[in-house]
PDB file of N, CA and C in Angstrom:
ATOM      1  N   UNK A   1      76.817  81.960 -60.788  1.00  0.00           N
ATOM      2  CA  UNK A   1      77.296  80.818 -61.542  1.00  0.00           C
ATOM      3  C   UNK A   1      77.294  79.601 -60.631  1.00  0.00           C
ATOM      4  N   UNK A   2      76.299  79.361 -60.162  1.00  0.00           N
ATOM      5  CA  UNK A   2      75.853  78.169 -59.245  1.00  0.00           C
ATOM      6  C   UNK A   2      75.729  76.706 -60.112  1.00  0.00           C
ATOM      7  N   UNK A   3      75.054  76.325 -60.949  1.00  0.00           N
ATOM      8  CA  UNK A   3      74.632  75.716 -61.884  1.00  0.00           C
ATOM      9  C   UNK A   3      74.180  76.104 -62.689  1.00  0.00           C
ATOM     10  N   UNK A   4      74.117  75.468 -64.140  1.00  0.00           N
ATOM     11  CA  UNK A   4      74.000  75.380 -65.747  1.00  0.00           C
ATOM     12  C   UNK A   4      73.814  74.523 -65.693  1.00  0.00           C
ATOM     13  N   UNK A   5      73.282  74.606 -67.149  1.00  0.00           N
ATOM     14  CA  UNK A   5      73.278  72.816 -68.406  1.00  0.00           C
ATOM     15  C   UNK A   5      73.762  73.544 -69.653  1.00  0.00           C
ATOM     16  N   UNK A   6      74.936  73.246 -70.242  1.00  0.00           N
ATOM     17  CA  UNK A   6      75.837  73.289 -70.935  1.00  0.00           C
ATOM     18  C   UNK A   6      74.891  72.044 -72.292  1.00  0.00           C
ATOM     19  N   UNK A   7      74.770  72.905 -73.055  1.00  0.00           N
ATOM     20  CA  UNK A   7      74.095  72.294 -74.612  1.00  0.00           C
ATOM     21  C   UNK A   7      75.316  71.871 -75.833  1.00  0.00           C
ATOM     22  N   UNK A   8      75.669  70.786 -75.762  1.00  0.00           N
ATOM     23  CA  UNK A   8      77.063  70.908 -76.979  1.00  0.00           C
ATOM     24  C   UNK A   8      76.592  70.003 -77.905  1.00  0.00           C
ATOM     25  N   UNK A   9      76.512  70.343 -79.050  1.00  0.00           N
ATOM     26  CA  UNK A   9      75.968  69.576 -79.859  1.00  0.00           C
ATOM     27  C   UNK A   9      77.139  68.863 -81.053  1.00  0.00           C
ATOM     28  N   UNK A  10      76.971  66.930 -80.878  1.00  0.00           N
ATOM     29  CA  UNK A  10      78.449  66.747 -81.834  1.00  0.00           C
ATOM     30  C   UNK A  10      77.151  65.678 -82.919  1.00  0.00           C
ATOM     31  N   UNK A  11      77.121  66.541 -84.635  1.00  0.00           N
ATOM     32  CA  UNK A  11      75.996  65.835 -85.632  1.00  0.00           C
ATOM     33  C   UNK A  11      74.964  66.024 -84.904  1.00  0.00           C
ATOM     34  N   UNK A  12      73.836  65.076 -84.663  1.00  0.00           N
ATOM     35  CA  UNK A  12      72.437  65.877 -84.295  1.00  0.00           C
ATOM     36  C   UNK A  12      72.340  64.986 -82.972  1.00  0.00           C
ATOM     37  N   UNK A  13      73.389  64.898 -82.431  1.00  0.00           N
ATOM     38  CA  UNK A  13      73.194  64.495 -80.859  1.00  0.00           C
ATOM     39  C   UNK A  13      73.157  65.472 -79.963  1.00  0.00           C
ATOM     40  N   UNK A  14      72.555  65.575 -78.921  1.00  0.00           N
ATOM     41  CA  UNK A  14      72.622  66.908 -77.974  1.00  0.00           C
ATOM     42  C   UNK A  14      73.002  66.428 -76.830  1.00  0.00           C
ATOM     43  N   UNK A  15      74.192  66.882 -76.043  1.00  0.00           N
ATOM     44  CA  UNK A  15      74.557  66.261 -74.790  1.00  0.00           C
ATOM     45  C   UNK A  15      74.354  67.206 -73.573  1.00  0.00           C
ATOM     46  N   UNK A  16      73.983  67.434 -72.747  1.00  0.00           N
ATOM     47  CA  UNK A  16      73.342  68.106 -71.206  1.00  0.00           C
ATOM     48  C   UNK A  16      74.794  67.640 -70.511  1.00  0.00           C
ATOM     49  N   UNK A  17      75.029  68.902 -70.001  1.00  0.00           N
ATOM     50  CA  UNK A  17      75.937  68.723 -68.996  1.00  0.00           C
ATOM     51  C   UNK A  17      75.552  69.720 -67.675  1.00  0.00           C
ATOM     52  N   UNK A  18      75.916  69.437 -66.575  1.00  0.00           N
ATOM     53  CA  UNK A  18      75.771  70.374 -65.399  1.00  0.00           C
ATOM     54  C   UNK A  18      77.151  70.782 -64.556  1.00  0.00           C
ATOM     55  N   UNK A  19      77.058  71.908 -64.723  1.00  0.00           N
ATOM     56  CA  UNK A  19      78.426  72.221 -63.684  1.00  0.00           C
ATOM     57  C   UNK A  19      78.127  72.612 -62.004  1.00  0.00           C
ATOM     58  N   UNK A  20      79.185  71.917 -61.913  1.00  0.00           N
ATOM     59  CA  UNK A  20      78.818  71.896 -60.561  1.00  0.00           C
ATOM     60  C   UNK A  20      79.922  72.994 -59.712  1.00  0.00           C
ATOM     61  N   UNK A  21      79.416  73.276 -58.927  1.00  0.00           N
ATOM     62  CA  UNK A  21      79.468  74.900 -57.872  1.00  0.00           C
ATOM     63  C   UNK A  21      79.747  73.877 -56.534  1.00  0.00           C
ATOM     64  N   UNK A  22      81.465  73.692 -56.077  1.00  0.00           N
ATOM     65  CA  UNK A  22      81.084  73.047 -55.022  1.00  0.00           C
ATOM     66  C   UNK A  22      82.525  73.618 -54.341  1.00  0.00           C
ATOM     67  N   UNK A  23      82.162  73.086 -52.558  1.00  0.00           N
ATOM     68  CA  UNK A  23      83.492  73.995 -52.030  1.00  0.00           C
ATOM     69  C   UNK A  23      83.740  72.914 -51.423  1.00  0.00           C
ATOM     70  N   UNK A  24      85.049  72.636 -51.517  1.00  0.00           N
ATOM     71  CA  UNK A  24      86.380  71.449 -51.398  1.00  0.00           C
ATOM     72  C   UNK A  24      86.358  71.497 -50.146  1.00  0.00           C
ATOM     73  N   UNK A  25      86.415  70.354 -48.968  1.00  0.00           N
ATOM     74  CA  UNK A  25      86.099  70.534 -47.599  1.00  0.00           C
ATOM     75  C   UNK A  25      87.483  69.351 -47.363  1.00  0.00           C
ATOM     76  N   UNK A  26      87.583  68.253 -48.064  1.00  0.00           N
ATOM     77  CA  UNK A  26      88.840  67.400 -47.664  1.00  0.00           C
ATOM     78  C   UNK A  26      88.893  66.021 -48.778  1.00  0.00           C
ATOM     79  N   UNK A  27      90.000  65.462 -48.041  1.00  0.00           N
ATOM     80  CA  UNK A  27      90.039  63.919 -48.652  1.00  0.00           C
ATOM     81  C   UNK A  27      89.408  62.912 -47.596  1.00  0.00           C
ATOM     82  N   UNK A  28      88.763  62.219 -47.850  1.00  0.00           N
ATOM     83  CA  UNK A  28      88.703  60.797 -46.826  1.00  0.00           C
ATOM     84  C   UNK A  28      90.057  59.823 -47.284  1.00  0.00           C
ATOM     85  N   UNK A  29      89.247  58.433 -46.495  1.00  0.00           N
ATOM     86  CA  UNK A  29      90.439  57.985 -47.165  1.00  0.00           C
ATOM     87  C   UNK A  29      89.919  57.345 -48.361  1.00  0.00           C
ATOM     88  N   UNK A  30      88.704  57.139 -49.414  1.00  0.00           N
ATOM     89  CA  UNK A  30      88.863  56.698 -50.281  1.00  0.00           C
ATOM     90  C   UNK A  30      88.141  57.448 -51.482  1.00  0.00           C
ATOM     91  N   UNK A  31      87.490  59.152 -50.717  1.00  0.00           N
ATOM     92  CA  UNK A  31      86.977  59.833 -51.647  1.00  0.00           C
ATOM     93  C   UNK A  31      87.231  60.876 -50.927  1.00  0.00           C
ATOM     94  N   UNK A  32      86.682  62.152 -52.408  1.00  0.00           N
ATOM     95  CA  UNK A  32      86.964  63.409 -51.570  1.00  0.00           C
ATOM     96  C   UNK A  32      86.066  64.256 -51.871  1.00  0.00           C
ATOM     97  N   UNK A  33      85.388  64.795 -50.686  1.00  0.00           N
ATOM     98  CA  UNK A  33      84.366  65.707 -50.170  1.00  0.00           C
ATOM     99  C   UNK A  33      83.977  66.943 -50.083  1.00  0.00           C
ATOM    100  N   UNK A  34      83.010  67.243 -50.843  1.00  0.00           N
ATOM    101  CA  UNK A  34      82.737  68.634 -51.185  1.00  0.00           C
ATOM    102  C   UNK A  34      80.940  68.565 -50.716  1.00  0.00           C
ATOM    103  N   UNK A  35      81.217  70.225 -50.663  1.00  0.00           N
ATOM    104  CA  UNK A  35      79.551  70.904 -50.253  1.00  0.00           C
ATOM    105  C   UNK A  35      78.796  71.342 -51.235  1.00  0.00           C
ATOM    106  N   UNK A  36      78.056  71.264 -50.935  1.00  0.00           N
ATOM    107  CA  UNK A  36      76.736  72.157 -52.346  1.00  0.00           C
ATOM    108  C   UNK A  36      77.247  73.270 -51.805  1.00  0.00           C
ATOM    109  N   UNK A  37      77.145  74.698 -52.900  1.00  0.00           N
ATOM    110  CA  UNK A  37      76.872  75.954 -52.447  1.00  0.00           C
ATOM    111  C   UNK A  37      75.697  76.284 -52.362  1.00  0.00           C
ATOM    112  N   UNK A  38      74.866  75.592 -53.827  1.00  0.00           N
ATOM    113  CA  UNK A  38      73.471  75.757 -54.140  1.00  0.00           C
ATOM    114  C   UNK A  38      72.645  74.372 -54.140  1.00  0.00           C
ATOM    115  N   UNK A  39      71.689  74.149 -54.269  1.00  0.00           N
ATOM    116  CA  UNK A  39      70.897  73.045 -54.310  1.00  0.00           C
ATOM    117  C   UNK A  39      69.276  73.271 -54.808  1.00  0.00           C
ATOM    118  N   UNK A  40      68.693  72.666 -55.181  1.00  0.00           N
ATOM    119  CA  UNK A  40      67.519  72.411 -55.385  1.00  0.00           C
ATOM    120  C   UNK A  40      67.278  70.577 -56.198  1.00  0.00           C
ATOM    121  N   UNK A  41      66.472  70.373 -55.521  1.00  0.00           N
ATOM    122  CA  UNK A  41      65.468  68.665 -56.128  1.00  0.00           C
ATOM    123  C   UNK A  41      65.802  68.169 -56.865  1.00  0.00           C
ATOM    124  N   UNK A  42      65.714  69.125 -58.320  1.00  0.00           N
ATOM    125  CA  UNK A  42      66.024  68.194 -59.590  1.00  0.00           C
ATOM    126  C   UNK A  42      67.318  67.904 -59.884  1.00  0.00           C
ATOM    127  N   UNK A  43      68.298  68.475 -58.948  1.00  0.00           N
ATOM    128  CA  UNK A  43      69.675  67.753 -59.082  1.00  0.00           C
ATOM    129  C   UNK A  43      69.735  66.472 -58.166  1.00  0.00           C
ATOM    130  N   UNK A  44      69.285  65.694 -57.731  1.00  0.00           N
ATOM    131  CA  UNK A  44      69.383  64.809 -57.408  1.00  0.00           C
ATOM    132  C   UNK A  44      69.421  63.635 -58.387  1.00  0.00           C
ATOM    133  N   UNK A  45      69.451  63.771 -59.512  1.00  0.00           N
ATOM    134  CA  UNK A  45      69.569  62.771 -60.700  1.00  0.00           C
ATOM    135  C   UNK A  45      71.327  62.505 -60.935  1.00  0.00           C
ATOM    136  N   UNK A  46      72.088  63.551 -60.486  1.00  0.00           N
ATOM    137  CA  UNK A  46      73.680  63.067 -60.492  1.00  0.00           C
ATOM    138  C   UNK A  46      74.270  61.786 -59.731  1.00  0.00           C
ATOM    139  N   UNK A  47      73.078  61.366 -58.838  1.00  0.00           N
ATOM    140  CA  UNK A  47      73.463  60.838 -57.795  1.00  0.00           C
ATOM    141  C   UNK A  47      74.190  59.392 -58.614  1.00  0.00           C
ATOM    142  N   UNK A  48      75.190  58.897 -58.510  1.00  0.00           N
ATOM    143  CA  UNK A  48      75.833  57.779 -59.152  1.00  0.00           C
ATOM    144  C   UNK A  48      76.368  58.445 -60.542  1.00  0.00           C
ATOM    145  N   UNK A  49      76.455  59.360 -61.143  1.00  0.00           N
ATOM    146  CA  UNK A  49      76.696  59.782 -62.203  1.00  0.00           C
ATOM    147  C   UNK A  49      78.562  59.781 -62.232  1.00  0.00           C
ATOM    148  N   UNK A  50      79.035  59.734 -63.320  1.00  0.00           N
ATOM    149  CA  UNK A  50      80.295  60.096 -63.804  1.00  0.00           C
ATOM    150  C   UNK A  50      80.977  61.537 -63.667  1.00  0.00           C
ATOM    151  N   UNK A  51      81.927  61.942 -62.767  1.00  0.00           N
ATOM    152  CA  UNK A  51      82.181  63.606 -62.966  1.00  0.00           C
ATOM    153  C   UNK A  51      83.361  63.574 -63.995  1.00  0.00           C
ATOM    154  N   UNK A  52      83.158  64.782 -64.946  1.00  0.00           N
ATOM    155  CA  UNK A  52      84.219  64.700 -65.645  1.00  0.00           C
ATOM    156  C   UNK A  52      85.283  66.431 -65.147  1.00  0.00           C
ATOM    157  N   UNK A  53      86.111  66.747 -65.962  1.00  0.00           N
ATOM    158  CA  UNK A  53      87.139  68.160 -65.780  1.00  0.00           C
ATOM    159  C   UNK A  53      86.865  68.803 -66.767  1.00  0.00           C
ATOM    160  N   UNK A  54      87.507  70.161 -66.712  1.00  0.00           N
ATOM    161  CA  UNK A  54      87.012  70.939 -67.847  1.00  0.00           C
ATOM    162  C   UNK A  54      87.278  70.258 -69.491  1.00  0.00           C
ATOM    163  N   UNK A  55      87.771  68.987 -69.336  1.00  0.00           N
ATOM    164  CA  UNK A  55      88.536  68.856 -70.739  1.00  0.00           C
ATOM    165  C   UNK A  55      87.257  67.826 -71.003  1.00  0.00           C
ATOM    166  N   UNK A  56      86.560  67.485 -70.563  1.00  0.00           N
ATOM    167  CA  UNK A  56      85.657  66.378 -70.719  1.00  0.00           C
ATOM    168  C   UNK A  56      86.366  65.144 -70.222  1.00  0.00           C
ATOM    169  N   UNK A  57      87.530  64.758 -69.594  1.00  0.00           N
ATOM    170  CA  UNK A  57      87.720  63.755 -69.390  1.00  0.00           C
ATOM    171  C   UNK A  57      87.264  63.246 -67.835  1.00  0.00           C
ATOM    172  N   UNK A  58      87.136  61.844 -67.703  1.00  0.00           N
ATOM    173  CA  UNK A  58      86.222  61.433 -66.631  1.00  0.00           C
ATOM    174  C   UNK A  58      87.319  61.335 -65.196  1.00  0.00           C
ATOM    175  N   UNK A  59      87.099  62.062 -64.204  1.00  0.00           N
ATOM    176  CA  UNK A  59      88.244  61.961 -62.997  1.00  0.00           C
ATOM    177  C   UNK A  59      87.573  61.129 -61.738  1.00  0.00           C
ATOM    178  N   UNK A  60      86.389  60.949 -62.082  1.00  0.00           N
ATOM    179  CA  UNK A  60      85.717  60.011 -60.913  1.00  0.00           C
ATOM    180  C   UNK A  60      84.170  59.810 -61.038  1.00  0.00           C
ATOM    181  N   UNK A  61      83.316  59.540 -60.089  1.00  0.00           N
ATOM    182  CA  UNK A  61      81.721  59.246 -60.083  1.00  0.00           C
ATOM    183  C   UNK A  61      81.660  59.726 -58.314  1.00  0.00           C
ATOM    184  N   UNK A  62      80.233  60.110 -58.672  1.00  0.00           N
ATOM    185  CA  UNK A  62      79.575  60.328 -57.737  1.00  0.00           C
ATOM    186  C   UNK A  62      79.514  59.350 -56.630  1.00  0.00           C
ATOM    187  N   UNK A  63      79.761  59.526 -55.368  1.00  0.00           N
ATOM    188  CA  UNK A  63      79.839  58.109 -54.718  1.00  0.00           C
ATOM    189  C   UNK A  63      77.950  58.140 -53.716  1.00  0.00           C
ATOM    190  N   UNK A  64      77.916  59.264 -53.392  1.00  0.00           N
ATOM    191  CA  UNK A  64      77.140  59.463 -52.237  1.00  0.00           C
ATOM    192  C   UNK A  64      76.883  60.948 -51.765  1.00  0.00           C
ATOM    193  N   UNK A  65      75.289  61.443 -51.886  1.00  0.00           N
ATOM    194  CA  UNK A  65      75.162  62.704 -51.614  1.00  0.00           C
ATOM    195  C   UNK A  65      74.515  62.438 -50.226  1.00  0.00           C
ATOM    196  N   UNK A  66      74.591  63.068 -49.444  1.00  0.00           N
ATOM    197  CA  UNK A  66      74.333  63.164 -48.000  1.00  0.00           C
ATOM    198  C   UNK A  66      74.372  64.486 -47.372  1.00  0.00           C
ATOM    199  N   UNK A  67      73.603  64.357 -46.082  1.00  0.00           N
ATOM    200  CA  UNK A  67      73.933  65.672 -45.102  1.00  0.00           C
ATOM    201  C   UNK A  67      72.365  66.237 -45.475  1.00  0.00           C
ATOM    202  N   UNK A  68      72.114  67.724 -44.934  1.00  0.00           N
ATOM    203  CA  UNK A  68      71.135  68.557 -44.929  1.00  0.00           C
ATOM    204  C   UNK A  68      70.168  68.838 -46.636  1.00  0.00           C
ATOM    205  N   UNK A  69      69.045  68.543 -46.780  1.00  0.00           N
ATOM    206  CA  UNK A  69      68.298  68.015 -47.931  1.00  0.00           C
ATOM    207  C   UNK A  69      68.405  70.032 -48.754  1.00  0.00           C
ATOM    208  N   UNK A  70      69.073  70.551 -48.127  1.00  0.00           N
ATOM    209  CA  UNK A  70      69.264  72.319 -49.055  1.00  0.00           C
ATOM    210  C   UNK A  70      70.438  72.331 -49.070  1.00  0.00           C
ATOM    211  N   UNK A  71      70.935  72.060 -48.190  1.00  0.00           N
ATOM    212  CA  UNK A  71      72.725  72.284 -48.986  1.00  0.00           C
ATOM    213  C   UNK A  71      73.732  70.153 -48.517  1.00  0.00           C
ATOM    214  N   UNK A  72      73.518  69.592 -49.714  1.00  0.00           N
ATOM    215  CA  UNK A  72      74.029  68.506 -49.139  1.00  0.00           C
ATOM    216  C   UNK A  72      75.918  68.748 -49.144  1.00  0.00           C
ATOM    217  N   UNK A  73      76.054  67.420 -48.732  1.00  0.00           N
ATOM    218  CA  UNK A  73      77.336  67.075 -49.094  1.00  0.00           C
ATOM    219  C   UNK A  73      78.041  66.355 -50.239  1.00  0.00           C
ATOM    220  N   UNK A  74      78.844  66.449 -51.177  1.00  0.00           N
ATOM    221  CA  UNK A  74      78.902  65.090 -52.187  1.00  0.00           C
ATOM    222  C   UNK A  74      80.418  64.342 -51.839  1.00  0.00           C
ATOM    223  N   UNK A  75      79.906  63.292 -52.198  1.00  0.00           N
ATOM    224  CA  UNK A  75      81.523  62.378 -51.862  1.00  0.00           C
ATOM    225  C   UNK A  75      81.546  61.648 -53.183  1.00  0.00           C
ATOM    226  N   UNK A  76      83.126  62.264 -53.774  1.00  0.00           N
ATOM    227  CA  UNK A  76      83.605  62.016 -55.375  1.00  0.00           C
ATOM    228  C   UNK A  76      84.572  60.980 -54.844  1.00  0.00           C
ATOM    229  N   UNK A  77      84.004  59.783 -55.357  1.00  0.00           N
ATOM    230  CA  UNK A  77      85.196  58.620 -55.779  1.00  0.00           C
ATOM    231  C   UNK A  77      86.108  58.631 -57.166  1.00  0.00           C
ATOM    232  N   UNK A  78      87.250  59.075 -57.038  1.00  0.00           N
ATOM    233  CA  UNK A  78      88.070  59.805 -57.936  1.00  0.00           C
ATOM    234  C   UNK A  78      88.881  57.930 -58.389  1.00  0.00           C
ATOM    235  N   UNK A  79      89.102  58.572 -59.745  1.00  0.00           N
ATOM    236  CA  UNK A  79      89.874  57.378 -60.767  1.00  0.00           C
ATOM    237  C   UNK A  79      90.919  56.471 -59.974  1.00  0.00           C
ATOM    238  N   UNK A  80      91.329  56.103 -59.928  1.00  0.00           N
ATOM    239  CA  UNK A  80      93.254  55.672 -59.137  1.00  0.00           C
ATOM    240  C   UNK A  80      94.393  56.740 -60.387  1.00  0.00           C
ATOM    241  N   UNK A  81      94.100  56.454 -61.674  1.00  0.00           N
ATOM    242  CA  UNK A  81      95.252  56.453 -62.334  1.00  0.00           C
ATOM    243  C   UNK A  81      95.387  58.375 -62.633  1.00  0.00           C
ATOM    244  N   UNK A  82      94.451  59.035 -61.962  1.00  0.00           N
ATOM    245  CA  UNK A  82      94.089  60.227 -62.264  1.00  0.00           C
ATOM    246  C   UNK A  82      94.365  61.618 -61.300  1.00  0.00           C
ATOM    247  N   UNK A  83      95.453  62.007 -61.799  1.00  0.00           N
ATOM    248  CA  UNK A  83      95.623  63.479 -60.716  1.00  0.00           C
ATOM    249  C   UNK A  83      94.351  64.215 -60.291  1.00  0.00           C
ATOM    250  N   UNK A  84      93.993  64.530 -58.867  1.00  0.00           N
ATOM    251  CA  UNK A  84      92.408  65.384 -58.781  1.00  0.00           C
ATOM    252  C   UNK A  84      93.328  66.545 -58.773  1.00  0.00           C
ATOM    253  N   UNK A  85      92.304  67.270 -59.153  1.00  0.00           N
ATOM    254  CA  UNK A  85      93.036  69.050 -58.542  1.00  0.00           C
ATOM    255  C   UNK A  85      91.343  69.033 -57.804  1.00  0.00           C
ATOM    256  N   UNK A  86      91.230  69.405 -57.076  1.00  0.00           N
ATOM    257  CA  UNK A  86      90.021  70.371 -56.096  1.00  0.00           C
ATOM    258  C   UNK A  86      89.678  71.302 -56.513  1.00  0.00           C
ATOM    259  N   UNK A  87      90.267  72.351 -56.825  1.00  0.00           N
ATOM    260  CA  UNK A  87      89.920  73.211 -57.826  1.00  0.00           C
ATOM    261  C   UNK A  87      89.589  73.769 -59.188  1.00  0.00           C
ATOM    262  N   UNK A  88      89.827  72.511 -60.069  1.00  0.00           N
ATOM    263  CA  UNK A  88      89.111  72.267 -61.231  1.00  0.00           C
ATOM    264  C   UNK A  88      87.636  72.436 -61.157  1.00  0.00           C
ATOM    265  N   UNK A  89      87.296  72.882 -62.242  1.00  0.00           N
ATOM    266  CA  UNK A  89      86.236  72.744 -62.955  1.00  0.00           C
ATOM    267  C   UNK A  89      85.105  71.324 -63.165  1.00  0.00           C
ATOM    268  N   UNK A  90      84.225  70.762 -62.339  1.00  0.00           N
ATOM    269  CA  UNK A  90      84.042  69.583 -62.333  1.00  0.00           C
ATOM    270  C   UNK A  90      82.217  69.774 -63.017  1.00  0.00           C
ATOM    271  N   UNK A  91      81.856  68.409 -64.014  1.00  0.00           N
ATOM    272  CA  UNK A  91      80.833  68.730 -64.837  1.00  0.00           C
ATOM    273  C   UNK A  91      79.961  67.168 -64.819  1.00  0.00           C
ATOM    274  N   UNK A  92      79.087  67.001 -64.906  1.00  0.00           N
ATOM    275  CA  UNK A  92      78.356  65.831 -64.353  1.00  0.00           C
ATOM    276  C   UNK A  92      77.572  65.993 -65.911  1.00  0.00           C
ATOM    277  N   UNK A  93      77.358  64.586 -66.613  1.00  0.00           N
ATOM    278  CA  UNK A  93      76.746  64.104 -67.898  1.00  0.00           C
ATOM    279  C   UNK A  93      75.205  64.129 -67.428  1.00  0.00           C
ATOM    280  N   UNK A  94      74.270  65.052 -67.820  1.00  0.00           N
ATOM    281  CA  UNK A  94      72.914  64.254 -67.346  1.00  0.00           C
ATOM    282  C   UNK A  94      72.347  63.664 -68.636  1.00  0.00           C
TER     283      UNK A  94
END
């Protein structure tokens, strides 16, 4: 359970979602930093994207993927007004 694309269909719109498989490494001071477990190319389209929680609601955006081009790093710039948990469930709109 590395990555998916999650198909939810609301009337005849189809929305793509990707879950993301990532291991919680810390806070900076203005985002907080996680590892790929898995990786491959065509995820590089999250890059600037919106992350949302299991509820669909939005807890931050993508700030910056970096580090080693097979397993990067991601740095989530999280909401202000928004509790993170690290261990949630986190899902990127493609």
């Amino acid at each position: 359970m590395i990555f998916y694309i999650r198909i939810t269909k609301i009337g005849n719109i189809l929305k793509g979602w990707v879950k993301l498989s990532l291991f919680y490494l810390g806070k900076s001071k203005k985002h907080q930093i996680f590892r790929v477990k898995k990786w491959n190319r065509s995820l590089e389209k999250i890059y600037h994207k919106p992350v949302f929680n299991i509820n669909y609601e939005e807890v931050g955006h993508i700030k910056e993927i970096f580090g080693p081009i097979t397993l990067p790093f991601i740095s989530i710039k999280t909401l202000p007004n928004i509790e993170f948990n690290p261990e949630s469930e986190l899902y990127v709109k493609v």
